[in-house]
Each structure stands twice: as structure tokens, then as C-alpha cells.
Protein backbone atom coordinates (compact mmCIF):
# COMPACT_ATOMS: atom_id res chain seq x y z
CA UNK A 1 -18.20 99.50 65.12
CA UNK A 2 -20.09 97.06 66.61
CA UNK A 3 -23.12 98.23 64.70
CA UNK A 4 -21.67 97.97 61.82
CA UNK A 5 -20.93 94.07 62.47
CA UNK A 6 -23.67 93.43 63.43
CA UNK A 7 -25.52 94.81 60.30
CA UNK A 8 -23.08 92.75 57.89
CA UNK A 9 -23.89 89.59 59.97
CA UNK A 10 -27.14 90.40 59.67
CA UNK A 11 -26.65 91.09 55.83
CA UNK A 12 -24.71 87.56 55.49
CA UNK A 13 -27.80 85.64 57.54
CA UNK A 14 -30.00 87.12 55.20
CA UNK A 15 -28.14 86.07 52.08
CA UNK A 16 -27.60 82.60 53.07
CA UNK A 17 -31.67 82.35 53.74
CA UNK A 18 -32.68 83.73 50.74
CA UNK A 19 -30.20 82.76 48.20
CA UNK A 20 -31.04 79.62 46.20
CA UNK A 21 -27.39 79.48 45.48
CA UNK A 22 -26.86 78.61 49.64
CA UNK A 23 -30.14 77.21 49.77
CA UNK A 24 -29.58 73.08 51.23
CA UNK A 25 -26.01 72.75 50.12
CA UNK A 26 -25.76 70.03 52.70
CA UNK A 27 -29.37 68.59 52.76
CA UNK A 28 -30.04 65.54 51.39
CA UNK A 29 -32.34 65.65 48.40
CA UNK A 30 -34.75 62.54 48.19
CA UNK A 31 -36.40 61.55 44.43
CA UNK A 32 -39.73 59.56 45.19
CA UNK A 33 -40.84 56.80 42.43
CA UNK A 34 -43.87 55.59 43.20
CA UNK A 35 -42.86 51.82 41.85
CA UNK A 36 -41.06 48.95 43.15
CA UNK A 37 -36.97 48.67 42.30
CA UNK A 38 -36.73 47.03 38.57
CA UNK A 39 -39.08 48.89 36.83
CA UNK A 40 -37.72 51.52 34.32
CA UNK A 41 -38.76 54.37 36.20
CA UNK A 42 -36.86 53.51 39.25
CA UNK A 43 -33.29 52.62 37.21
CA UNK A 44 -33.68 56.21 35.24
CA UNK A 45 -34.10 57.97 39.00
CA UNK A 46 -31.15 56.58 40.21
CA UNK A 47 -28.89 57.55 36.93
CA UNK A 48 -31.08 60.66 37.56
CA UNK A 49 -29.86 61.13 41.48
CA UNK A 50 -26.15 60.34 41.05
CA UNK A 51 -25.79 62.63 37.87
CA UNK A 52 -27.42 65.32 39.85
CA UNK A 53 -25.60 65.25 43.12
CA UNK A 54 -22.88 65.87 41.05
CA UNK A 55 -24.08 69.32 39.95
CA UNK A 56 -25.58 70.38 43.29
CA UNK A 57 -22.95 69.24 45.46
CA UNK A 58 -24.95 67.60 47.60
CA UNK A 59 -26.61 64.05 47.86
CA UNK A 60 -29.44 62.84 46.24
CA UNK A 61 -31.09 59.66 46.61
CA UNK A 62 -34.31 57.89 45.37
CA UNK A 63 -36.92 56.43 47.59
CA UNK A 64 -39.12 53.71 46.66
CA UNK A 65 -43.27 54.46 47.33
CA UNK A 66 -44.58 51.82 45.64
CA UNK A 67 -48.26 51.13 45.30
CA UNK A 68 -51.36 52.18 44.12
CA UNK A 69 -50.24 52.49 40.33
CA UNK A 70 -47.75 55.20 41.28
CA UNK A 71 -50.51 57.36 43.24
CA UNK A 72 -48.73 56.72 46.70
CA UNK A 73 -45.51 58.77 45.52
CA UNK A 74 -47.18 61.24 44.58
CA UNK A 75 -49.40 61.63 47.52
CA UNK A 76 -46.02 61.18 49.18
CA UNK A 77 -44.95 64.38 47.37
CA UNK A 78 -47.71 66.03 47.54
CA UNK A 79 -47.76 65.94 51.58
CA UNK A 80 -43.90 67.01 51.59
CA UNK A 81 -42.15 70.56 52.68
CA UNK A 82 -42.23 72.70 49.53
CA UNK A 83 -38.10 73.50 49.72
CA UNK A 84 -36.64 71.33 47.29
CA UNK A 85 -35.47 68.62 49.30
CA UNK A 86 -38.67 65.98 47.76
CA UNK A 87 -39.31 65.28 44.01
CA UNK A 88 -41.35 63.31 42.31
CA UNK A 89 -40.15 61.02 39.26
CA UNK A 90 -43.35 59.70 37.61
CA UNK A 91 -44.72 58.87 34.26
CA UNK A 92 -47.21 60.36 31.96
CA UNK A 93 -49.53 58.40 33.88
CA UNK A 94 -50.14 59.93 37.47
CA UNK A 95 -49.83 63.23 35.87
CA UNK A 96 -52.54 63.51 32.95
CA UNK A 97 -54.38 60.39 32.47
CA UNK A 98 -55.11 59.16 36.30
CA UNK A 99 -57.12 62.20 36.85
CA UNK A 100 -59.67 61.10 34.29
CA UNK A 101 -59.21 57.24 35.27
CA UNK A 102 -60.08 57.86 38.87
CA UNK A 103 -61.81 60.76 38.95
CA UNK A 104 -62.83 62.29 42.40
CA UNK A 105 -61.39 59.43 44.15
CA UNK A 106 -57.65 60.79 43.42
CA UNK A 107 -56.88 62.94 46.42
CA UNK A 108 -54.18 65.32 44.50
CA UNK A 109 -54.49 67.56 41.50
CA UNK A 110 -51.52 67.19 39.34
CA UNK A 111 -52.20 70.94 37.98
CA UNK A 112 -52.66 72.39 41.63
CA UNK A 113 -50.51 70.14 43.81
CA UNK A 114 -47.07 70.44 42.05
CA UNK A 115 -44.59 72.27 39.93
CA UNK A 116 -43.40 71.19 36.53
CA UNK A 117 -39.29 70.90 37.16
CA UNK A 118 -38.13 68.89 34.12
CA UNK A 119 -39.37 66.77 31.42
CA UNK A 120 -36.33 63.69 31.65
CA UNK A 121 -37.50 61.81 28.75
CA UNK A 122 -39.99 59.97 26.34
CA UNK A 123 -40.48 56.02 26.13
CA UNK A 124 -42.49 53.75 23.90
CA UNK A 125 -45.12 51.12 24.90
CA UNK A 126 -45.85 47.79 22.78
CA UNK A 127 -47.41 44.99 22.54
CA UNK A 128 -45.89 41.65 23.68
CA UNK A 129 -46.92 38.08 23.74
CA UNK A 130 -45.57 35.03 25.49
CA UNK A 131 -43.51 32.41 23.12
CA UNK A 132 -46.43 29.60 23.57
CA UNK A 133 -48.52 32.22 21.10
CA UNK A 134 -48.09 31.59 18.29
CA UNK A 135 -48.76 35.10 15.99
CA UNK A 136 -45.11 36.41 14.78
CA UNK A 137 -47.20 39.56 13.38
CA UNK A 138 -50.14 41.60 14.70
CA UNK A 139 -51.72 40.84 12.28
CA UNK A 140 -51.46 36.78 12.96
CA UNK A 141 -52.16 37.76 16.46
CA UNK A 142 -56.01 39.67 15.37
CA UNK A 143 -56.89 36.46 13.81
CA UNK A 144 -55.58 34.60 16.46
CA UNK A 145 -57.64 36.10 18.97
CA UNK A 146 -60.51 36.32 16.61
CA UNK A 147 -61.04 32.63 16.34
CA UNK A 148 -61.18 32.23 19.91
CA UNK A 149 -61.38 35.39 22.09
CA UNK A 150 -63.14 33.72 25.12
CA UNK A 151 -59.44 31.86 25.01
CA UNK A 152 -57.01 34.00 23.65
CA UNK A 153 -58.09 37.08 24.20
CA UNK A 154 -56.34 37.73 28.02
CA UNK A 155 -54.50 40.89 27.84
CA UNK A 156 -52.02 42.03 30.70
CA UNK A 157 -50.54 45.94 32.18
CA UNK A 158 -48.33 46.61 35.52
CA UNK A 159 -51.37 48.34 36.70
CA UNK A 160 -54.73 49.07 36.36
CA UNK A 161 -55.97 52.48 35.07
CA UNK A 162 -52.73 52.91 34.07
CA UNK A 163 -51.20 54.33 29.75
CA UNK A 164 -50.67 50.85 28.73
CA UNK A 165 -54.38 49.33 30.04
CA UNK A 166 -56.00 52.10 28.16
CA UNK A 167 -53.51 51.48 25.13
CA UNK A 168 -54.84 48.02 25.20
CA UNK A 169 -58.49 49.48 25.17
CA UNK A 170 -57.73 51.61 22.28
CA UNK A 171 -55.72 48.54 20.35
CA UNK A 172 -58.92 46.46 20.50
CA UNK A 173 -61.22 48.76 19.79
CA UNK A 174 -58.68 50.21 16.67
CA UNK A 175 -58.65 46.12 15.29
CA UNK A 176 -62.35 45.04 16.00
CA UNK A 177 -61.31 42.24 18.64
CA UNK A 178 -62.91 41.65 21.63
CA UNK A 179 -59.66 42.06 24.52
CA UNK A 180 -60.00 41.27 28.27
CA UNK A 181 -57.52 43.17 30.12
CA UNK A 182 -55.75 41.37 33.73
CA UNK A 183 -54.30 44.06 35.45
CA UNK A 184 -50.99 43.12 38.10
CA UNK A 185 -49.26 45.01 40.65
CA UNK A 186 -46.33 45.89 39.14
CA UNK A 187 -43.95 45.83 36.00
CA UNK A 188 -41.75 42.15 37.79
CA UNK A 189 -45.56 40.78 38.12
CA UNK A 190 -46.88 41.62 34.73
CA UNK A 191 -43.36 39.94 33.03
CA UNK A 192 -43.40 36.95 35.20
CA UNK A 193 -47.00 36.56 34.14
CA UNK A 194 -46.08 36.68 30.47
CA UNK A 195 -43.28 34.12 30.64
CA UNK A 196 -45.16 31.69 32.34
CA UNK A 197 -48.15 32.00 30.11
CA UNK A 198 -50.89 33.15 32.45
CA UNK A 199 -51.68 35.67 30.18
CA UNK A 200 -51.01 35.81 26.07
CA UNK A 201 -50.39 39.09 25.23
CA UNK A 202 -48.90 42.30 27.57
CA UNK A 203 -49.33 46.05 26.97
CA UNK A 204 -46.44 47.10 28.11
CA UNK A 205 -43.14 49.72 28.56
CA UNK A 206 -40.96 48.45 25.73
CA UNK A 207 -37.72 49.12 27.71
CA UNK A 208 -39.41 46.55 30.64
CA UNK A 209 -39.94 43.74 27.94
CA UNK A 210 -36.31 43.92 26.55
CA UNK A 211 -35.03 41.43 29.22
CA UNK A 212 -37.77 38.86 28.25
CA UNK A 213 -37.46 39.41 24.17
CA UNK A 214 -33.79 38.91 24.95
CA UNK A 215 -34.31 35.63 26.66
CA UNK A 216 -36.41 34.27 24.36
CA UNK A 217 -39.53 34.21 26.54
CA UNK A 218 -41.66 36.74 24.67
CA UNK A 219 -42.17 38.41 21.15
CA UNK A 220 -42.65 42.11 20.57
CA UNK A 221 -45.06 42.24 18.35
CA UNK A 222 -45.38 46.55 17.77
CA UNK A 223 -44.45 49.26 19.16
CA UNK A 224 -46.53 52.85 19.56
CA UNK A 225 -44.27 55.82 19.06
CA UNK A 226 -44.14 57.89 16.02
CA UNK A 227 -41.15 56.06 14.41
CA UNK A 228 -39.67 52.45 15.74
CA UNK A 229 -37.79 52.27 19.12
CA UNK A 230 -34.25 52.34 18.80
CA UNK A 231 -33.72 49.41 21.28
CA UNK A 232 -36.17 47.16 18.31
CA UNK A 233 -35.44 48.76 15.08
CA UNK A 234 -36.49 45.19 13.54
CA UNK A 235 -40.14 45.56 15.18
CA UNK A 236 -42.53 47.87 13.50
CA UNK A 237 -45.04 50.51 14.84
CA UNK A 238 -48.74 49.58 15.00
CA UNK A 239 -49.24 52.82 12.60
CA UNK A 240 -47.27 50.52 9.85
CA UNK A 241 -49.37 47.73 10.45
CA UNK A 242 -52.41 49.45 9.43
CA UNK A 243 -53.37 50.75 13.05
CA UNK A 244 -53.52 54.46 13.58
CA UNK A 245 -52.50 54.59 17.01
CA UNK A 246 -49.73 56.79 18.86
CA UNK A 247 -48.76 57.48 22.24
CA UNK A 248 -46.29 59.43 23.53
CA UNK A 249 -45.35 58.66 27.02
CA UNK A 250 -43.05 60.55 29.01
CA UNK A 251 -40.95 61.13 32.47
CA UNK A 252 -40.97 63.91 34.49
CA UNK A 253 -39.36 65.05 37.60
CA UNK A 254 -41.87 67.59 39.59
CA UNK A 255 -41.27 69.66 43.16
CA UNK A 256 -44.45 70.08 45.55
CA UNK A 257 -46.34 73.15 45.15
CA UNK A 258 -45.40 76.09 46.40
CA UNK A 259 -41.58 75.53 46.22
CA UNK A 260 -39.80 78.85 45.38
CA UNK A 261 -39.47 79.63 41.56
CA UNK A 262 -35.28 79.93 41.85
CA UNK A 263 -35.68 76.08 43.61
CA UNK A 264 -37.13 74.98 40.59
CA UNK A 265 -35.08 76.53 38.14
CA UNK A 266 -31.90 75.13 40.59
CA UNK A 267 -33.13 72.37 40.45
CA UNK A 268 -34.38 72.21 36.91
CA UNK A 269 -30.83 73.18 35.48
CA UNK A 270 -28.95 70.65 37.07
CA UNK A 271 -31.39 67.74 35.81
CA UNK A 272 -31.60 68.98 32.76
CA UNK A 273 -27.80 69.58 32.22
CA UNK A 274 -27.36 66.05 33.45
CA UNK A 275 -30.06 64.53 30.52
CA UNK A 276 -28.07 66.52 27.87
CA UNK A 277 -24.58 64.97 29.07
CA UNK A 278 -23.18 62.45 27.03
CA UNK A 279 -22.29 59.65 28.92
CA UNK A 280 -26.09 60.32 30.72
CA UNK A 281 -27.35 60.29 27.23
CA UNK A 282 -26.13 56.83 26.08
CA UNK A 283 -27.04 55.33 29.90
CA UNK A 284 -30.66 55.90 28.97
CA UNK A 285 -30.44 55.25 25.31
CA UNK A 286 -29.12 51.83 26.63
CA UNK A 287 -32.21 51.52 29.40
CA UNK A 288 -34.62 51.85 26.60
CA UNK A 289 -35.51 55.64 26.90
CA UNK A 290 -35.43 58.59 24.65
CA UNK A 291 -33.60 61.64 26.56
CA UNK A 292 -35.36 65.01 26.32
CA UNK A 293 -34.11 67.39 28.71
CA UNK A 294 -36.71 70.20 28.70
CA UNK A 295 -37.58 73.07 31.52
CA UNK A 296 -40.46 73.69 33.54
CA UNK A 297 -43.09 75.60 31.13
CA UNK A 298 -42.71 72.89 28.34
CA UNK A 299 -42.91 70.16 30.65
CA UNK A 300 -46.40 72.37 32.10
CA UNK A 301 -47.67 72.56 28.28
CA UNK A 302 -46.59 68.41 27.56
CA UNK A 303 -48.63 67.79 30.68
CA UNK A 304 -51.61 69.60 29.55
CA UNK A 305 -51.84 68.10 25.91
CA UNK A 306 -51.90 64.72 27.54
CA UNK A 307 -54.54 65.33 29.75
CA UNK A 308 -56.75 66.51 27.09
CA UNK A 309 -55.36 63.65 24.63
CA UNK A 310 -56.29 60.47 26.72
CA UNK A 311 -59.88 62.07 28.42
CA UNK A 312 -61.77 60.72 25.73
CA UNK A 313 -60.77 57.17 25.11
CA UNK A 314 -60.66 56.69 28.84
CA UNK A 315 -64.19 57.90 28.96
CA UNK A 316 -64.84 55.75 25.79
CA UNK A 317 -63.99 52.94 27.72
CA UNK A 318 -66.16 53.10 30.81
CA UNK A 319 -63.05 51.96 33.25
CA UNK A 320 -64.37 52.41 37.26
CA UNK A 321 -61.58 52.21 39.26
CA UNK A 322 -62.04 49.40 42.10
């Protein structure tokens, strides 16, 4: 008899170790963002963490690493147990276009150093420029900068290496102008600088400009996805203004390596179900991104493509990373 319990306690023990299903219930799940509160990223991880919590029954919160462009929350990840309790919510840009950016001087590999959990969503960048410009088009805003590029040609991003820099590389080089870029630490630097005119024009997340367009303290002059941003249906992509230039920016939500397949897909499912709920839907329609919702192997291949797309105009740029 007594063998008997103890064999079914030791089945039960067993069960509750292995079974993803057990696995944390009461842990506290922390999402990293590797940027300051404000920025985009950070207000989709927090919809993110509360629609999630919901589906595992247990909390989730986000924790702010900020610095470095985004490469402290990853390190940050990186270093952390592999059993579901850290993930990572970065953009496109930590993932497949800082390893050509900074090289050997990035101490994680984004192929080797995490797992792929869920692809959250795609955003748009743009091109902005502060009200005392005075270009309505991009096309005024080429020959504006032509006549005086020593002048006019100052061009800002939240960081330095980062999509939007090397979209502002690609923009000049795409319309023949000669484009110096002013990198700032931060999306709430970048838009201050804007508004107050230290710089003319800002490469930027569209969804970040929206509160200064709406204030009347900066113009949107394009925008770089495939078709025009629902959030500036009025503003037209640089591909209709003559410029053939697309990028496809994304974020993600990653575990550290190592953590156990049925984590992931745990994991995956309930971020995944919470992008493809309704009321989560129209929250990030409203923040300025474009929901996706897709599992671990597409999210793997997206990752990829990127990181072959952007090696080359990085390269043809000759950025050094300071």
C-alpha cells in the first residue's frame, strides 16, 4: 500500500515537472523592451502582457532595458534562465540588421542566442520634417535640400545603426541628395528634436510621429510600406513618389535559447491568440501597428529574409559603429 502511494506521488511530482501545462502557473513572467517607456515598442508590450496573463493565468509584466539601441534587452535576455519566465519584445532591428551594423562588436547572435516565439506585428517608417521646413512634398523637400545641403540637409533616427538611419541612407542615395544623419538616444529625444527644429527632417516609426503630425509640429512627408499606413491614408508611399524603396519592419516576441519546445509553443499560442482578438486587434490598429499574429517557424524564416535584405545597403553605406 504504501508502495503504491508512494509511486503515484512520485507519478504526480513527475507530471507537474514535466508538463508545460503545470509548468510556472504562479511565476511571474517578465517581457524585456530594450527602450525607454513612450516609444511604440514599449505601449504594444504592455497591451501584449495584460492580454497574455489573461490566457496563462498568471502575471506578466514588461521591464524597461533601455539603452544601447535596444542591444541591452537583449543581452538582458540573452543572459536569462531558459524556462519561459524572460522574453524579449524587440524590433526588426536587434534581430537582423544590428548584426551587420555592428559586426563582431555585438556580443549575442540573434540566430544562436534565442528562439523565435511570435511574430506580434508589422509597422511602417517615414519621413518627417519639422513645420519651419518648408517642402509639403518629397519632392519640394529634394530640391529643398539640394539648394543648400550643407544647411538643410540634417537628418535625424532614435538611434544610431538602427532600420530608420539606414532607411535614411538608402532615401539619399535612392534621390541623389547629399543627407547627414544626427543620431539621438531614443524615440522622446529624436521628436523633441524635430519640434524644436534642431534637425529638419526625421526617419522615423510612423506610429511615434502621430502625436507630433497631430499637434501640428511636424509634416509626414512618406511613408515606406507596400501600400499607405492606415493611421495616414492622406500621405503617400515613397514608391508613389517615384522612389523604389520598401521596408518592412516588424515586432517579435523571442524566449532565450534553449527554452523547451512545449514553452515556446505555450507561450507562442497565448500571444498569438491574444494578436488575433478583436478588441487586441483595434488597440494596435489605434497605436499605429499592423497585427500579424504568426508562430515560431515563420517568425524564424521573416527573421532570416531580413538579415539577408538589409546586409548590403548597410555595407553600401560604410556605417562603423562608435
Amino acid at each position: 500500500m504504501r508502495s503504491r502511494i508512494l509511486v503515484q506521488c512520485l507519478l504526480i511530482a513527475a507530471i507537474a515537472l514535466f508538463s508545460p501545462k503545470l509548468w510556472a502557473q504562479s511565476g511571474v513572467i517578465k517581457i524585456i523592451v530594450g527602450y525607454p517607456p513612450g516609444a511604440t515598442s514599449d505601449a504594444l508590450a504592455r497591451v501584449l502582457a495584460e492580454a497574455m496573463a489573461k490566457r496563462l493565468n498568471q502575471p506578466v509584466i514588461v521591464e524597461n532595458k533601455a539603452g544601447a539601441g535596444g542591444i541591452i534587452g537583449n543581452q538582458t535576455v540573452k543572459a536569462a534562465n531558459p524556462d519561459g519566465t524572460t522574453l524579449l519584445m524587440t524590433p526588426v532591428a536587434t534581430m537582423s540588421i544590428f548584426p551587420h551594423s555592428y559586426g563582431a562588436q555585438l556580443n549575442y547572435d540573434p540566430f544562436k542566442d534565442f528562439a523565435p516565439v511570435a511574430h506580434l506585428s508589422n509597422f511602417q517608417v517615414g519621413l518627417g520634417v519639422g513645420m519651419q521646413v518648408p517642402a509639403k512634398t518629397l519632392k519640394d523637400y529634394v530640391q529643398w535640400v539640394k539648394a543648400d545641403p550643407e544647411k538643410h540637409g540634417f537628418y535625424g533616427s532614435a538611434a544610431s545603426g538602427s532600420l530608420p538611419h539606414f532607411f535614411g541612407v538608402m532615401f539619399a542615395e535612392s534621390a541623389g541628395i547629399k543627407l547627414q544623419h544626427v543620431p539621438y538616444r531614443g524615440t522622446a529625444p529624436s521628436m523633441l528634436a524635430l519640434a524644436a527644429g534642431e534637425i529638419a527632417a526625421l526617419s522615423t516609426v510612423v506610429a511615434d510621429i502621430q502625436s507630433l503630425v497631430d499637434g501640428n509640429k511636424a509634416r509626414l512627408l512618406a511613408v515606406a510600406g507596400e501600400s499607405r499606413s492606415p493611421k495616414f491614408p492622406d500621405v503617400p508611399t515613397f514608391r508613389e513618389q517615384g522612389y523604389d524603396l520598401v521596408a518592412a519592419p516588424w515586432y517579435a516576441l523571442f524566449a532565450p535559447a534553449g527554452t523547451p519546445p512545449a514553452i515556446v509553443q505555450r507561450l507562442s499560442k497565448a500571444a498569438i491568440d491574444a494578436i488575433h482578438e478583436p478588441a487586441m486587434n483595434k488597440r494596435m490598429l489605434d497605436m499605429g501597428v499592423e497585427p500579424t499574429g504568426l508562430g515560431p517557424e515563420q517568425l524564424g524564416a521573416i527573421m532570416k529574409q531580413d538579415y539577408e535584405r538589409w546586409g548590403p545597403p548597410i555595407r553600401a553605406s560604410g556605417f562603423k559603429p562608435e
